[in-house]
N, C-alpha and C. Protein backbone atom coordinates (compact mmCIF):
# COMPACT_ATOMS: atom_id res chain seq x y z
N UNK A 1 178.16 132.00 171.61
CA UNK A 1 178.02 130.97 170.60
C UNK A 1 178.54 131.54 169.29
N UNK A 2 179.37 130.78 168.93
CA UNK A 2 180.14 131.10 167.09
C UNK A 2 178.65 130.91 166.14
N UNK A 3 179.36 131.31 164.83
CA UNK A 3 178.64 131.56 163.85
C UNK A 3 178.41 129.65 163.83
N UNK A 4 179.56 128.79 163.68
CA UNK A 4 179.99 127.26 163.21
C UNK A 4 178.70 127.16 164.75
N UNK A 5 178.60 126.93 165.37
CA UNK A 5 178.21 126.46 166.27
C UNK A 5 175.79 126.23 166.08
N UNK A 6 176.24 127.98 165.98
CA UNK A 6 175.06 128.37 165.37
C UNK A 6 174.25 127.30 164.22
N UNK A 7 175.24 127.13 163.02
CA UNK A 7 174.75 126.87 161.98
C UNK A 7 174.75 125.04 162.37
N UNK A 8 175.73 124.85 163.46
CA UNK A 8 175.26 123.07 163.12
C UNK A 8 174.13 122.78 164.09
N UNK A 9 173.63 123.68 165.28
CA UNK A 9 172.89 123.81 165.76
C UNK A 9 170.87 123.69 165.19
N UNK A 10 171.29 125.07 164.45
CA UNK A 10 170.23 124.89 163.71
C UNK A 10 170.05 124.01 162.67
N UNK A 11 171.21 123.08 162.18
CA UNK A 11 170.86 121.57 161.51
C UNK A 11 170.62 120.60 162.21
N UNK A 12 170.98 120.58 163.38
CA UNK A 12 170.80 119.15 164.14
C UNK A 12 168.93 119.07 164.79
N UNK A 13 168.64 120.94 164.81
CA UNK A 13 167.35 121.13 164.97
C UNK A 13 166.18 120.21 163.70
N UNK A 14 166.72 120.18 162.33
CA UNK A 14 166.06 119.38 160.86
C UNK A 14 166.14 118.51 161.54
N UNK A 15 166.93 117.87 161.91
CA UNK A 15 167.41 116.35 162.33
C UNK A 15 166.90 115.78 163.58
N UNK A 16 165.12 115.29 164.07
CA UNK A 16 164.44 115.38 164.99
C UNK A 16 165.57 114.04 165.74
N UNK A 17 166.32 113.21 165.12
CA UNK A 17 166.65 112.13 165.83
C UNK A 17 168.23 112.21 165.63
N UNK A 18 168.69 113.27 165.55
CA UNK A 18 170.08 113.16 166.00
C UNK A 18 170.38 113.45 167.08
N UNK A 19 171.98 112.26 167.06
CA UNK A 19 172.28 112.20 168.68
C UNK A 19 173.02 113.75 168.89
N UNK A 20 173.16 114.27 170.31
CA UNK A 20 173.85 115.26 170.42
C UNK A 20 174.87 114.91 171.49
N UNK A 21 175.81 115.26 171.41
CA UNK A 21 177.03 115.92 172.27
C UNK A 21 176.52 116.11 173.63
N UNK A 22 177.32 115.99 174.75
CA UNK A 22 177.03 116.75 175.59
C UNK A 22 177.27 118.19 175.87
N UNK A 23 178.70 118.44 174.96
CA UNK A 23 178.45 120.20 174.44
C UNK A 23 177.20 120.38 173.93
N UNK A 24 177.04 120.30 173.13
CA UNK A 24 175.48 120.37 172.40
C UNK A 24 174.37 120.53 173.32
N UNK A 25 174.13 119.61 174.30
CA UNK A 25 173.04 119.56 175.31
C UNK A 25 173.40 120.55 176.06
N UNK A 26 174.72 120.85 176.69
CA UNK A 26 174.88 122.01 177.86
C UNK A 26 174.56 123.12 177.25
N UNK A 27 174.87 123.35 176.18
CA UNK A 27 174.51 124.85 175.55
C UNK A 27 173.01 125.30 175.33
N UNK A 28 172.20 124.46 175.14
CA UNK A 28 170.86 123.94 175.07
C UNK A 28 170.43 125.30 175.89
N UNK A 29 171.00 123.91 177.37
CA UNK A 29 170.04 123.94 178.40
C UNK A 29 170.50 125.19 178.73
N UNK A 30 171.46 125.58 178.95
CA UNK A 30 172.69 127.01 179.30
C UNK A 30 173.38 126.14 180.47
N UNK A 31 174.42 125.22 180.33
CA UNK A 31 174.89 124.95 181.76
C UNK A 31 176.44 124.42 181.35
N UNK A 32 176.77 124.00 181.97
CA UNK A 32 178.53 123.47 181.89
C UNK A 32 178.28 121.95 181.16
N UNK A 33 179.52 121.55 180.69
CA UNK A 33 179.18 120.08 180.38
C UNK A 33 179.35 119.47 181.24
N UNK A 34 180.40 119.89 182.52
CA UNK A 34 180.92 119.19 183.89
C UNK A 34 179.39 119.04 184.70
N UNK A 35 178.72 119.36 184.26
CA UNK A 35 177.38 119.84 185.09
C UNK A 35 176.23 118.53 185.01
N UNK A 36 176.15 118.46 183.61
CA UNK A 36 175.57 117.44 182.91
C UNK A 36 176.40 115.98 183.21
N UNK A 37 177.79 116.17 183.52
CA UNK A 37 178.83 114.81 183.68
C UNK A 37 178.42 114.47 185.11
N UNK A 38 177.91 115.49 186.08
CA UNK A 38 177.73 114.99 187.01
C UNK A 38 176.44 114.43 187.52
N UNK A 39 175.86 115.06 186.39
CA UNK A 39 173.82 114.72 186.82
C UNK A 39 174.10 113.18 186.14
N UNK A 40 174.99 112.57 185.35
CA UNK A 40 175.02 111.84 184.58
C UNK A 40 175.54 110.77 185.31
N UNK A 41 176.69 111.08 186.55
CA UNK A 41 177.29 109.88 187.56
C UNK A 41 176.23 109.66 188.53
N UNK A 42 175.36 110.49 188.64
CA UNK A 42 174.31 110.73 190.16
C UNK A 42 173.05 110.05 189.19
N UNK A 43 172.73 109.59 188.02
CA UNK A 43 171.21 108.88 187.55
C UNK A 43 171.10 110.33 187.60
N UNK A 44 171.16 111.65 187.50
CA UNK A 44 169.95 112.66 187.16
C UNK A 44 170.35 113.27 185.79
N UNK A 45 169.28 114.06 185.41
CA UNK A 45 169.76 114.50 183.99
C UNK A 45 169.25 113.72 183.40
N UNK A 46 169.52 114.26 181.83
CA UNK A 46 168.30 113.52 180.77
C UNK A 46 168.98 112.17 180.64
N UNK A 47 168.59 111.21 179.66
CA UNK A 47 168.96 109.73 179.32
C UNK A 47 169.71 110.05 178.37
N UNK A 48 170.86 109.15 178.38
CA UNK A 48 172.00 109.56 177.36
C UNK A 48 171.99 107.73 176.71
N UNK A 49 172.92 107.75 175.55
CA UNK A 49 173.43 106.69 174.98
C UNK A 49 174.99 106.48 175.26
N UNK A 50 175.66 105.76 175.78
CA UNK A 50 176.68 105.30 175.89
C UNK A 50 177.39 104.33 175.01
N UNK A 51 177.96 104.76 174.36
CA UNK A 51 178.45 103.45 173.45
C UNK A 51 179.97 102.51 173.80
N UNK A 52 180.64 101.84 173.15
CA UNK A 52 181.44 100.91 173.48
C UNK A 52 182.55 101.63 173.56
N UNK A 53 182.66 102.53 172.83
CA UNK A 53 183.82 103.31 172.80
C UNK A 53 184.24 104.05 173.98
N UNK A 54 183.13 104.62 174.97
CA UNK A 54 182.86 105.38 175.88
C UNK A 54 182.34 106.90 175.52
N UNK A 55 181.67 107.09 174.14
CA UNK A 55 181.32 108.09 174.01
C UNK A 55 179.82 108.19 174.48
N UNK A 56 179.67 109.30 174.69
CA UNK A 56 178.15 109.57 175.32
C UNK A 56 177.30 110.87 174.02
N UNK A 57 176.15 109.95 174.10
CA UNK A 57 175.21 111.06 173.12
C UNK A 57 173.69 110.92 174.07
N UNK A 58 173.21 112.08 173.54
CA UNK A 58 171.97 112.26 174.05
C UNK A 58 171.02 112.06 172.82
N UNK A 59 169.63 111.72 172.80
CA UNK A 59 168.82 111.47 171.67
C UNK A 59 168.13 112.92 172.23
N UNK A 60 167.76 114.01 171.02
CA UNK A 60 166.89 115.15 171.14
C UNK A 60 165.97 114.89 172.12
N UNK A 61 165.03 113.78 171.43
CA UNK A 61 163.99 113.46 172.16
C UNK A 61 163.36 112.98 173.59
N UNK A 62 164.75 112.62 174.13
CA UNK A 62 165.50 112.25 175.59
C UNK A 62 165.53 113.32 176.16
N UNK A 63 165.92 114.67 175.51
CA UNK A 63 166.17 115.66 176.05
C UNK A 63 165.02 116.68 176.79
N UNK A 64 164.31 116.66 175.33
CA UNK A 64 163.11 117.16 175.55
C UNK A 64 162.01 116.72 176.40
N UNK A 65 162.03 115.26 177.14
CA UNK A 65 161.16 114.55 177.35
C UNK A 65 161.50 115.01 179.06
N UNK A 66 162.54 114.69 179.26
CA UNK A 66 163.46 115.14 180.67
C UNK A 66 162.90 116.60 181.03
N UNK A 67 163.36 117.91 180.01
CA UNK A 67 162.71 118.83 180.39
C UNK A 67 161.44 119.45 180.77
N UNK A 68 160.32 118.09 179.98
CA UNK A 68 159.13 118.19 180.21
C UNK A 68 158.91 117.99 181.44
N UNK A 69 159.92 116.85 181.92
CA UNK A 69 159.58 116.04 182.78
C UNK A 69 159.86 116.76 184.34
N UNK A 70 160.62 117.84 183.96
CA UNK A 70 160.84 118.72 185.02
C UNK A 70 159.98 119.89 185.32
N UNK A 71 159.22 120.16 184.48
CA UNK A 71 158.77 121.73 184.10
C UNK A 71 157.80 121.62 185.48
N UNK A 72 157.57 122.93 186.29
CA UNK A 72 157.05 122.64 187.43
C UNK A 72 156.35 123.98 187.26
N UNK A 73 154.66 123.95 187.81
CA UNK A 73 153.80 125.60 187.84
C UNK A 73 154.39 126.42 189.10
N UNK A 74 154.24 127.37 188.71
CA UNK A 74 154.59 128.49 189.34
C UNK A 74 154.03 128.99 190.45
């Protein structure tokens, strides 16, 4: 991860309701974005926003909610 990457990272962290990237989300989680494109054709993976344009964002809170939603005891 770059320094640029770092620093918009830790702003989008202030920002409880900004949308993110799916770069953004793969780096997150640690995974590919192709990874996330595919949990994304299959319904799995967190809830994204799709807009008219065809861009895709994730809401933080989507994100976080998904990971909860996975977390499994040991």
């Amino acid at each position: 991860m770059n320094v640029n990457s770092e620093n918009r990272l830790a702003s989008v962290a202030d920002l409880p309701e900004q949308l993110l990237t799916r770069a953004d989300v793969a780096q997150w989680l640690s995974l590919r974005p192709k990874t996330l494109a595919n949990w994304a054709s299959s319904g799995l993976g967190p809830n994204f926003v799709k807009f008219p344009c065809g861009s895709l964002r994730y809401e933080r809170a989507a994100v976080q909610t998904w990971i909860e939603s996975n977390r499994r005891a040991a």
